[in-house]
C-alpha atoms as a PDB file:
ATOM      1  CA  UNK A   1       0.000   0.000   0.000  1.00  0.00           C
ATOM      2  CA  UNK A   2       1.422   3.036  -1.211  1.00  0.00           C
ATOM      3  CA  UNK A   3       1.650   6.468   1.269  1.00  0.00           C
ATOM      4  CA  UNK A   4       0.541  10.334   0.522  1.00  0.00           C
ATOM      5  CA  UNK A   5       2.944  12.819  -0.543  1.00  0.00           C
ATOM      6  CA  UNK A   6       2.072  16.335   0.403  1.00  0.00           C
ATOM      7  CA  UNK A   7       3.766  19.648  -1.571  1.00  0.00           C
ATOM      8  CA  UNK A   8       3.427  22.169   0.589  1.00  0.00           C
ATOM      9  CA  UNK A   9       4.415  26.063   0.705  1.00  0.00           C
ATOM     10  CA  UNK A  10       4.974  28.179   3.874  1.00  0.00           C
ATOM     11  CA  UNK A  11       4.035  31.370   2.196  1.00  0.00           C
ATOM     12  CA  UNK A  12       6.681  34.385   2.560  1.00  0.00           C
ATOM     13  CA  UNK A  13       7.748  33.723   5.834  1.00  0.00           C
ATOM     14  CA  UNK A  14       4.543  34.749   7.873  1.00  0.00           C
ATOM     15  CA  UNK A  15       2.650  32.125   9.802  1.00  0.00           C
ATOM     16  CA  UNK A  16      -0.166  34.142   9.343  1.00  0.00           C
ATOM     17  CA  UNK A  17       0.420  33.535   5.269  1.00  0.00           C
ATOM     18  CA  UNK A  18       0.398  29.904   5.449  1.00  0.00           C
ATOM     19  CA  UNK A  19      -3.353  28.447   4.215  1.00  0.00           C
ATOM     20  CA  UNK A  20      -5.547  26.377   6.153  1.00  0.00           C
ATOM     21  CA  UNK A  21      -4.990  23.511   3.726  1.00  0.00           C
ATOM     22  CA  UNK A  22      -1.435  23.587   3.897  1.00  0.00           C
ATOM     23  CA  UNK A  23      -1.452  23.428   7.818  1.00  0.00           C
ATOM     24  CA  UNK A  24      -4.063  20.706   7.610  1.00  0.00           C
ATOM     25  CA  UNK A  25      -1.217  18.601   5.459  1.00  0.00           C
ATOM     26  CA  UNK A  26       1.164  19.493   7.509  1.00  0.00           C
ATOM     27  CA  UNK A  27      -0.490  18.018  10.388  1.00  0.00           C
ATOM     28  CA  UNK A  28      -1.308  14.743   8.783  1.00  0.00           C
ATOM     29  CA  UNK A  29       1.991  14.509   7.858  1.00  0.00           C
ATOM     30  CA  UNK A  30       4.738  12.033   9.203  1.00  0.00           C
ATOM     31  CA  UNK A  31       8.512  12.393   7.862  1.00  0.00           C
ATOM     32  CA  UNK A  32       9.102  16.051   6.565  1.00  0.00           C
ATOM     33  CA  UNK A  33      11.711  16.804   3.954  1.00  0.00           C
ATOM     34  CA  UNK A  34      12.967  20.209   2.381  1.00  0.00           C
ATOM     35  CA  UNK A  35      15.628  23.115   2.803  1.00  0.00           C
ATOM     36  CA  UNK A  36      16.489  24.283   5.886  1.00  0.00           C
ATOM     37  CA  UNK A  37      14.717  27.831   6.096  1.00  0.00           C
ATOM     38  CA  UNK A  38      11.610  26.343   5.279  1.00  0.00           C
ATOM     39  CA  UNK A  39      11.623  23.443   7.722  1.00  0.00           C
ATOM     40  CA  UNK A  40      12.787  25.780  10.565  1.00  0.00           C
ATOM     41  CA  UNK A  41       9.008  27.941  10.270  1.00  0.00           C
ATOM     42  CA  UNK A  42       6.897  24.827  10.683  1.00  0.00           C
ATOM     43  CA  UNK A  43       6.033  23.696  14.494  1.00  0.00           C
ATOM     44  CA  UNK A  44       6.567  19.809  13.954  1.00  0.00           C
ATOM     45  CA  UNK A  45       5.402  17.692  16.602  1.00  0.00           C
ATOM     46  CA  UNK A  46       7.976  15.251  18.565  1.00  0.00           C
ATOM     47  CA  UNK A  47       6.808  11.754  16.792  1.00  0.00           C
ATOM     48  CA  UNK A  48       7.631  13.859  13.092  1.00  0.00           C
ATOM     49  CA  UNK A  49      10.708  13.620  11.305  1.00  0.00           C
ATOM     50  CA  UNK A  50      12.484  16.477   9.679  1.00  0.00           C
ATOM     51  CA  UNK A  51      15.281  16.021   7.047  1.00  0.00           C
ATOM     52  CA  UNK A  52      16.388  19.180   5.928  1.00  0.00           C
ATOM     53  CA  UNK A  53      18.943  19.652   3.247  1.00  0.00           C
ATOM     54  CA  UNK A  54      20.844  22.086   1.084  1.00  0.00           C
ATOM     55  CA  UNK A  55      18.786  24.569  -1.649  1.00  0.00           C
ATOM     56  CA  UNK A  56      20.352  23.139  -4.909  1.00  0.00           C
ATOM     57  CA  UNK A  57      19.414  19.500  -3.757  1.00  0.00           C
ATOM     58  CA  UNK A  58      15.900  19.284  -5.330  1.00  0.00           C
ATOM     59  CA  UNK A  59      15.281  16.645  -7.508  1.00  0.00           C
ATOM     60  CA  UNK A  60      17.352  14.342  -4.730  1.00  0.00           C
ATOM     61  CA  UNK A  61      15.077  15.320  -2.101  1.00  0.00           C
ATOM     62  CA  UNK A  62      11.781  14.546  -4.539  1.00  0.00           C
ATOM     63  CA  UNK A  63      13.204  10.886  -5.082  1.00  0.00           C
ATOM     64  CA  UNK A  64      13.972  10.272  -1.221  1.00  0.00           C
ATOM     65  CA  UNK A  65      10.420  11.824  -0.177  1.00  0.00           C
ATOM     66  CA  UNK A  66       8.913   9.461  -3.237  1.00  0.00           C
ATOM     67  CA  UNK A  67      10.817   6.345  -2.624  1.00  0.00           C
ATOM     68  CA  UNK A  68       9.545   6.849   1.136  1.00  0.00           C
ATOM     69  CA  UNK A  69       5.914   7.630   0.249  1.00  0.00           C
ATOM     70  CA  UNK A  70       6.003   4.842  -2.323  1.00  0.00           C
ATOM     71  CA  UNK A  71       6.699   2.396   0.898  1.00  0.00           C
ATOM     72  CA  UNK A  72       3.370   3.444   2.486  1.00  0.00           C
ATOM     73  CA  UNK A  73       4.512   6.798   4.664  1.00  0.00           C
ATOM     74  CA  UNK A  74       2.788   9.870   4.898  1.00  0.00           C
ATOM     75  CA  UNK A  75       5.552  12.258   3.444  1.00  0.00           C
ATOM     76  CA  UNK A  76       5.076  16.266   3.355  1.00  0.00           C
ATOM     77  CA  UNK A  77       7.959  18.482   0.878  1.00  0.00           C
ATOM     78  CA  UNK A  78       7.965  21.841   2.165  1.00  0.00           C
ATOM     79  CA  UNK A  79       8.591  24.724   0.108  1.00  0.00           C
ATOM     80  CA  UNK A  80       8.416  28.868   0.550  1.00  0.00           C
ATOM     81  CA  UNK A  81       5.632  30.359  -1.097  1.00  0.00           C
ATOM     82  CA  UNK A  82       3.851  28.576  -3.184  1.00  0.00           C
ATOM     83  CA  UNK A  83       5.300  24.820  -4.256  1.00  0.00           C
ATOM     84  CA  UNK A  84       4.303  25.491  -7.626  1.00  0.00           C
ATOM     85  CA  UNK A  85       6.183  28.907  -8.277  1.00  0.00           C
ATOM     86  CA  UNK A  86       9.932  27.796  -8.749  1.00  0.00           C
ATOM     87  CA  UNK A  87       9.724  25.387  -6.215  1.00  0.00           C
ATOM     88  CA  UNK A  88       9.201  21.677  -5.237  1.00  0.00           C
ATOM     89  CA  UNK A  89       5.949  20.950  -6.763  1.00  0.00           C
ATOM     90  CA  UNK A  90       8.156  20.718 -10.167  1.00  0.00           C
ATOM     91  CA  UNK A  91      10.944  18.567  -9.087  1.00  0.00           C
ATOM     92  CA  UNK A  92       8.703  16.357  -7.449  1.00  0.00           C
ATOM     93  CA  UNK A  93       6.120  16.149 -11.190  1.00  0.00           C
ATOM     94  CA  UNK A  94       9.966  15.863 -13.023  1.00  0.00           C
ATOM     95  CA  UNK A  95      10.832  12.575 -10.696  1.00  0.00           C
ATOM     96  CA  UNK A  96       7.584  10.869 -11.111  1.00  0.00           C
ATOM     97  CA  UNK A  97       7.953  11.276 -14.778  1.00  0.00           C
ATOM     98  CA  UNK A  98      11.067   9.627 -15.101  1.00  0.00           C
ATOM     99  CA  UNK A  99      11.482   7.736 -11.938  1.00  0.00           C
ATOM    100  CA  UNK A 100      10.418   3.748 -11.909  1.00  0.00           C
ATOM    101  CA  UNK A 101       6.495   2.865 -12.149  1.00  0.00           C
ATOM    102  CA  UNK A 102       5.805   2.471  -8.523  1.00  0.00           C
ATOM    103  CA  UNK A 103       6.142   6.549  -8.112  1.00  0.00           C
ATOM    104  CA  UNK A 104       3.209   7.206  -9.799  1.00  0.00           C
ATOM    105  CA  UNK A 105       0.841   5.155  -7.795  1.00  0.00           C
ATOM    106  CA  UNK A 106       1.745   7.235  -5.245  1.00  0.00           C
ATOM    107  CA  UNK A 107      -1.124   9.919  -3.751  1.00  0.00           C
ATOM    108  CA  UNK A 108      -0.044  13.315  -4.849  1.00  0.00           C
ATOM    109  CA  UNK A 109      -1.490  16.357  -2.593  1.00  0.00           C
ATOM    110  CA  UNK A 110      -0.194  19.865  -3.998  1.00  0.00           C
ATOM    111  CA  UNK A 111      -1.423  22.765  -1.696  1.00  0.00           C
ATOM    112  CA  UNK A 112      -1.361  26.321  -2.857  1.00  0.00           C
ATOM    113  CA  UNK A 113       0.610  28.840  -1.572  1.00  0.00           C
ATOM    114  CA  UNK A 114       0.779  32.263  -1.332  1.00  0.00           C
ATOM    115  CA  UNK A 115       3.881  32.872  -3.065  1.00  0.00           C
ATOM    116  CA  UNK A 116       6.424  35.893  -2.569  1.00  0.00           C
ATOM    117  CA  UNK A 117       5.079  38.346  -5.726  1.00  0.00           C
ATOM    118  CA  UNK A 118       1.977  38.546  -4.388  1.00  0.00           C
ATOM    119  CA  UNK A 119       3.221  39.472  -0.942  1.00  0.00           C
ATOM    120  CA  UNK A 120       5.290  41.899  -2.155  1.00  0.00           C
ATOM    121  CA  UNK A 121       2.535  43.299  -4.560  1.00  0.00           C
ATOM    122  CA  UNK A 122      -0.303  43.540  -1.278  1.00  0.00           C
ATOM    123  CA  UNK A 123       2.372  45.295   0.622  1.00  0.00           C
ATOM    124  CA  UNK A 124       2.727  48.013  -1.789  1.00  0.00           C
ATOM    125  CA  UNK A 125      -0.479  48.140  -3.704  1.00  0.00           C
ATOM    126  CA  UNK A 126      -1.617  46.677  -6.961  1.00  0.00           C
ATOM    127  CA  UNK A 127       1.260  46.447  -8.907  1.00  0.00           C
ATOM    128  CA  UNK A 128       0.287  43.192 -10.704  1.00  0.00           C
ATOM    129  CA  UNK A 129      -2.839  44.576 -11.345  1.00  0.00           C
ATOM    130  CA  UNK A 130      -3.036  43.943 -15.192  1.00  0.00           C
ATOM    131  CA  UNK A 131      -0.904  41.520 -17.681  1.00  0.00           C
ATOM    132  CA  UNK A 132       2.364  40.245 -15.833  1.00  0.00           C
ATOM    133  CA  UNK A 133       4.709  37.509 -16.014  1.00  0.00           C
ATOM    134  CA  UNK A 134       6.894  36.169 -13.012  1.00  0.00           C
ATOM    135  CA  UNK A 135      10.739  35.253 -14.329  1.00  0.00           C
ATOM    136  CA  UNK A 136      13.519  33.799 -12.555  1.00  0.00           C
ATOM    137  CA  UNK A 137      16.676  35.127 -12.892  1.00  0.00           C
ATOM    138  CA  UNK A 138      19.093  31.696 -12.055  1.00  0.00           C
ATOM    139  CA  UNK A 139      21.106  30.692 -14.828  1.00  0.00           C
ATOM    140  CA  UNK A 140      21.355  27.035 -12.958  1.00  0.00           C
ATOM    141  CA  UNK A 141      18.749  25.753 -14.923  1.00  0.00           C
ATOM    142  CA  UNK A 142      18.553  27.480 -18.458  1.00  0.00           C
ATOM    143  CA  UNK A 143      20.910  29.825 -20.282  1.00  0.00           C
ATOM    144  CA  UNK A 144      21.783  33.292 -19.402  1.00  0.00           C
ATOM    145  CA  UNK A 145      20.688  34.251 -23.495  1.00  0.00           C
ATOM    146  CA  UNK A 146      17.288  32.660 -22.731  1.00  0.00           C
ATOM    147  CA  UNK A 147      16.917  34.676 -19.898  1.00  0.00           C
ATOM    148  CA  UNK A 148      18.105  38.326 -21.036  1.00  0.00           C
ATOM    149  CA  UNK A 149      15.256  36.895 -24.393  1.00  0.00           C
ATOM    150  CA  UNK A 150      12.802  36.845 -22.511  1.00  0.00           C
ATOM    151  CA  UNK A 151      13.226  39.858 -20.273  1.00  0.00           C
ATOM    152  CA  UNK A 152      13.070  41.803 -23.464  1.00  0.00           C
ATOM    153  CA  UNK A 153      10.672  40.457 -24.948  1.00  0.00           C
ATOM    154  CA  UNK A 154       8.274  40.877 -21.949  1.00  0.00           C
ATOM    155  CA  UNK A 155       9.483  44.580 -21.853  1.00  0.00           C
ATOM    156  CA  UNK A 156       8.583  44.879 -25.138  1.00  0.00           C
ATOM    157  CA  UNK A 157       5.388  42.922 -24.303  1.00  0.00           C
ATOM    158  CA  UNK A 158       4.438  45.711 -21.667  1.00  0.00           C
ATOM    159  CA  UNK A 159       3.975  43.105 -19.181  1.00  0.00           C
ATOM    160  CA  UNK A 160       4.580  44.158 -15.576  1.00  0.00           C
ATOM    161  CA  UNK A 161       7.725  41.780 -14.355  1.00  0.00           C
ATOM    162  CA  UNK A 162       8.283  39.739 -11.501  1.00  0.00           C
ATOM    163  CA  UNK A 163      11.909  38.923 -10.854  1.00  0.00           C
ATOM    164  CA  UNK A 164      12.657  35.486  -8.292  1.00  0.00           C
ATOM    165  CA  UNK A 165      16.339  34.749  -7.590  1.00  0.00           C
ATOM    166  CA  UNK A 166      17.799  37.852  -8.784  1.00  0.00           C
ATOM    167  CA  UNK A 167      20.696  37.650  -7.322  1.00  0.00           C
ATOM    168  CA  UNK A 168      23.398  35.591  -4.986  1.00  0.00           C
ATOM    169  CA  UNK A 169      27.166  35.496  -4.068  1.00  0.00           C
ATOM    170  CA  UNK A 170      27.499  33.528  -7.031  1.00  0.00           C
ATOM    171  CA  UNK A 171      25.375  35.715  -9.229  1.00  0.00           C
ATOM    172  CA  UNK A 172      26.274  38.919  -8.373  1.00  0.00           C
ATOM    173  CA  UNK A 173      25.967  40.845 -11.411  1.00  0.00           C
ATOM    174  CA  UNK A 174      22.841  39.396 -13.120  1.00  0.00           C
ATOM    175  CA  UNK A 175      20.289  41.900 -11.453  1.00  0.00           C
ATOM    176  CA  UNK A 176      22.001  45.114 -12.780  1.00  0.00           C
ATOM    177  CA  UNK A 177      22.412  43.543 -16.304  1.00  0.00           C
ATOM    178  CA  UNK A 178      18.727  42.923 -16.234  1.00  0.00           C
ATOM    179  CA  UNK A 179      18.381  45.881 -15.428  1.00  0.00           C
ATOM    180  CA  UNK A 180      20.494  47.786 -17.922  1.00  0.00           C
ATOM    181  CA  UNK A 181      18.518  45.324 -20.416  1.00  0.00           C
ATOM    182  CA  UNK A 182      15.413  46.677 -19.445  1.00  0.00           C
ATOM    183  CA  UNK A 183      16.348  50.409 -19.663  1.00  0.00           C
ATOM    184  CA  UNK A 184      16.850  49.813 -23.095  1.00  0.00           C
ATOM    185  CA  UNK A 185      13.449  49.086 -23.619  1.00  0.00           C
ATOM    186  CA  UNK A 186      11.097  50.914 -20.431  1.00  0.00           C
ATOM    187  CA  UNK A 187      11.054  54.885 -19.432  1.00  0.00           C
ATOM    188  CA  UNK A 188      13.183  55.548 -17.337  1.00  0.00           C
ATOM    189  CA  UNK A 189      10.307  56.423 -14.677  1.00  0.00           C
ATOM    190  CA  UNK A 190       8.747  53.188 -14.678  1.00  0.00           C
ATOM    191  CA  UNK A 191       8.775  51.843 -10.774  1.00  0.00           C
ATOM    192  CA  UNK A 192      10.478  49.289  -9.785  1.00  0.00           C
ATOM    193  CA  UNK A 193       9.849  47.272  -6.135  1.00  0.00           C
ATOM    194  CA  UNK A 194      12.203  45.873  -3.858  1.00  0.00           C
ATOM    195  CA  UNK A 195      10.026  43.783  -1.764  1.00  0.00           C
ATOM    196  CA  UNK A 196      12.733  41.775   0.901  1.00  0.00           C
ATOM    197  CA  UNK A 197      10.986  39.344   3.008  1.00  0.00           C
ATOM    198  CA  UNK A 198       7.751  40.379   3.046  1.00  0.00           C
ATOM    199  CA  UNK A 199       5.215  39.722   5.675  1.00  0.00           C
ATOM    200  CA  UNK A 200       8.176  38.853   8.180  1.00  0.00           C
ATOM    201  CA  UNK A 201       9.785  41.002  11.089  1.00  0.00           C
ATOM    202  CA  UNK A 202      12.939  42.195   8.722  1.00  0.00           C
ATOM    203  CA  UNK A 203      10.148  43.018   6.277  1.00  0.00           C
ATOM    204  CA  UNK A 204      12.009  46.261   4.229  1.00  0.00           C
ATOM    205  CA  UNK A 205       9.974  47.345   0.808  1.00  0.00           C
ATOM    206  CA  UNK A 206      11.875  50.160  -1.432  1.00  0.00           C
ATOM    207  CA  UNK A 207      10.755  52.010  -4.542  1.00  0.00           C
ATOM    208  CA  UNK A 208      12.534  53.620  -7.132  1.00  0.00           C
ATOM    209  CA  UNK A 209      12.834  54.623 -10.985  1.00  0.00           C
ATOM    210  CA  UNK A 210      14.281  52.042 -13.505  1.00  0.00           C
ATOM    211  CA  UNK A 211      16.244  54.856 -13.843  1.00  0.00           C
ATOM    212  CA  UNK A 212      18.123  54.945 -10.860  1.00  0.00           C
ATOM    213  CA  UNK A 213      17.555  51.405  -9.538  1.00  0.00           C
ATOM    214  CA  UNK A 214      20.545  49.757  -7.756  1.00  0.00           C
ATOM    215  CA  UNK A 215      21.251  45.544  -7.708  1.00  0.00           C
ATOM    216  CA  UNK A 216      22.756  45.966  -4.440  1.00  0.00           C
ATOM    217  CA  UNK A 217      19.252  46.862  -2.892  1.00  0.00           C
ATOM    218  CA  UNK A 218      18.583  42.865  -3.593  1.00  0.00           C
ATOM    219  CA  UNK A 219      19.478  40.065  -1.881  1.00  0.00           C
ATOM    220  CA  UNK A 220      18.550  36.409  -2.687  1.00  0.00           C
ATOM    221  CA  UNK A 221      15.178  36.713  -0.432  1.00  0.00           C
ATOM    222  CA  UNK A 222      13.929  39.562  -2.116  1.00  0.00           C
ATOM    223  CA  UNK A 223      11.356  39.705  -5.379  1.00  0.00           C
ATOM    224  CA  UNK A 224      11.845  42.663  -7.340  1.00  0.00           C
ATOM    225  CA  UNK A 225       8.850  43.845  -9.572  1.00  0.00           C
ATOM    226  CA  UNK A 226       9.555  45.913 -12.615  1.00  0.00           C
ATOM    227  CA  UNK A 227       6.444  48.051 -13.614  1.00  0.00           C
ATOM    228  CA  UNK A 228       5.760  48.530 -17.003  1.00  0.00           C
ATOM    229  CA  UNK A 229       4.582  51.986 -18.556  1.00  0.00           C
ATOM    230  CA  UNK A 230       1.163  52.363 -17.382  1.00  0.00           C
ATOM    231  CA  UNK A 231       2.588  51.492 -14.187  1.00  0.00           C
ATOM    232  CA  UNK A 232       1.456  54.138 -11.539  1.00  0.00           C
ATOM    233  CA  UNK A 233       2.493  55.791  -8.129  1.00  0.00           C
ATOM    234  CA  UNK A 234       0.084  57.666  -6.232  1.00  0.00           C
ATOM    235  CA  UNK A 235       1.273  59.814  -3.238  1.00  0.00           C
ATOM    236  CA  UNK A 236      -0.748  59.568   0.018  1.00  0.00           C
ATOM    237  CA  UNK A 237      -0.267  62.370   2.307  1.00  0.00           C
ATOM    238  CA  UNK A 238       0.492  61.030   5.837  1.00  0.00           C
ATOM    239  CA  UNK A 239      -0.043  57.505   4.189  1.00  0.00           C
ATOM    240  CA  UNK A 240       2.800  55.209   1.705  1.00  0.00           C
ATOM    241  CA  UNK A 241       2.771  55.558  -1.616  1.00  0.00           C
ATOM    242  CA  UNK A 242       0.583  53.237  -3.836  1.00  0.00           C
ATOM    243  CA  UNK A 243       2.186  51.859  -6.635  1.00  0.00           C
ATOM    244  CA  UNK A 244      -0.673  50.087  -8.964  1.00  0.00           C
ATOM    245  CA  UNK A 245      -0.832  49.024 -13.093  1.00  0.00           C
ATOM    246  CA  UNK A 246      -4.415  50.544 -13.915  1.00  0.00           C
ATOM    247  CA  UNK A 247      -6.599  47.329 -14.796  1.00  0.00           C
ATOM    248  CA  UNK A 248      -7.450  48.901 -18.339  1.00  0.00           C
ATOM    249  CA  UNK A 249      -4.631  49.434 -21.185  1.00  0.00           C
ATOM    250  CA  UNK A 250      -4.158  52.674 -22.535  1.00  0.00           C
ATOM    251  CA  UNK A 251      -6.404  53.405 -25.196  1.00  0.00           C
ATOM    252  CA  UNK A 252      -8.551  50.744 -25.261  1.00  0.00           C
ATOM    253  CA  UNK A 253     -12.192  51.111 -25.294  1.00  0.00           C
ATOM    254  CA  UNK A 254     -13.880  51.574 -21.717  1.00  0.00           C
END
């Protein structure tokens, strides 16, 4: 008899962001695997087990939580934010595809999240408020070209951008190419957010012009959303700024 296998996400960081449905897996859960960070915000109980390991480790930890589920345990792989946004839910669809036959007899329980764009986008507004796309900037997994392509190309799109990953000790200098990328192709004045951590106690959210944005603002836990033209601030005497896209494109009939 084969065992559940739970994807989970913790949301940004606050307990307070983490769905009812996710807490209800992770309560039915037995053996709990997944990076460190993530593991360290859940509240396990004494007769659960936690195996945490390193970031880059992903499709390793999908096979160990599958062979285990596979053997009849109730297994839960924890994620931030949502498992489905560059996270575990993938790694764990990728090893059922090409693992052995006994994987995908497995029962597969994906919870969603709330994942760290939308935090950041609550926190300072309604920045996603029209046509957007969410990008990661990692070069582990697909070409740097394919990357600065598509940045471009969404630019030139209009679409409001979502950055994930944008930068770490050993990408230090992807987040200002982007950037010079995208000056190529926005206003200068279009906002861009610097949302670090959001919902949590070192919560810090920054605005600024693509003009004048700086990389080192960013660390590897912040999302950074690039506005696109129609992109808006409104100042709020007394209040923060609201940064929103307007839900209707310019031009277009009302």
């Amino acid at each position: 008899m084969t065992g559940t296998l739970y994807v989970v996400g913790t949301g940004p960081g606050s307990p307070k962001q983490m769905t009812p449905e996710t807490a209800e897996a992770v309560a039915a859960a037995e053996e709990f695997y997944g990076y460190f960070p993530y593991l360290d915000r859940l509240n396990l109980r004494p007769d659960q087990l936690r195996v945490a390991s390193d970031n880059r480790e992903e499709l390793d930890r999908a096979q160990v939580a599958l062979t285990r589920a596979a053997a009849g345990a109730k297994v839960c792989m924890v994620s931030g934010g949502d498992p489905g946004v560059f996270a575990m839910a993938a790694a764990v669809c990728e090893a059922i595809d090409k693992g052995p036959a006994e994987w995908k007899s497995v029962e597969l329980v994906i919870t969603p999240g709330v994942t760290a764009m939308l935090a950041v986008a609550a926190r300072i507004g309604a920045p996603l408020g029209h046509d957007f796309c969410a990008m990661s900037l990692s070069d582990n997994l697909k070409p740097w070209e394919v990357i600065t392509r598509r940045l471009r190309l969404a630019a030139e799109a209009g679409l409001v951008i979502a950055l994930y990953n944008p930068i770490s000790k050993a990408r230090p200098w992807q987040l200002g190419e982007a950037f010079e990328i995208l000056r190529g192709v926005l206003p200068a004045t279009v906002p861009v957010i610097f949302g670090r951590a959001a919902g949590r106690p070192d919560e810090r959210i920054a605005v600024m012009p693509l003009g004048e944005a700086d990389a080192n603002r960013a660390d590897m836990a912040t999302c950074v959303i690039i506005g696109s033209p129609e992109t808006r601030i409104v100042e709020r005497e007394g209040q923060p700024d609201l940064v929103y896209t307007p839900r209707f494109y310019a031009g277009a009939s009302q």
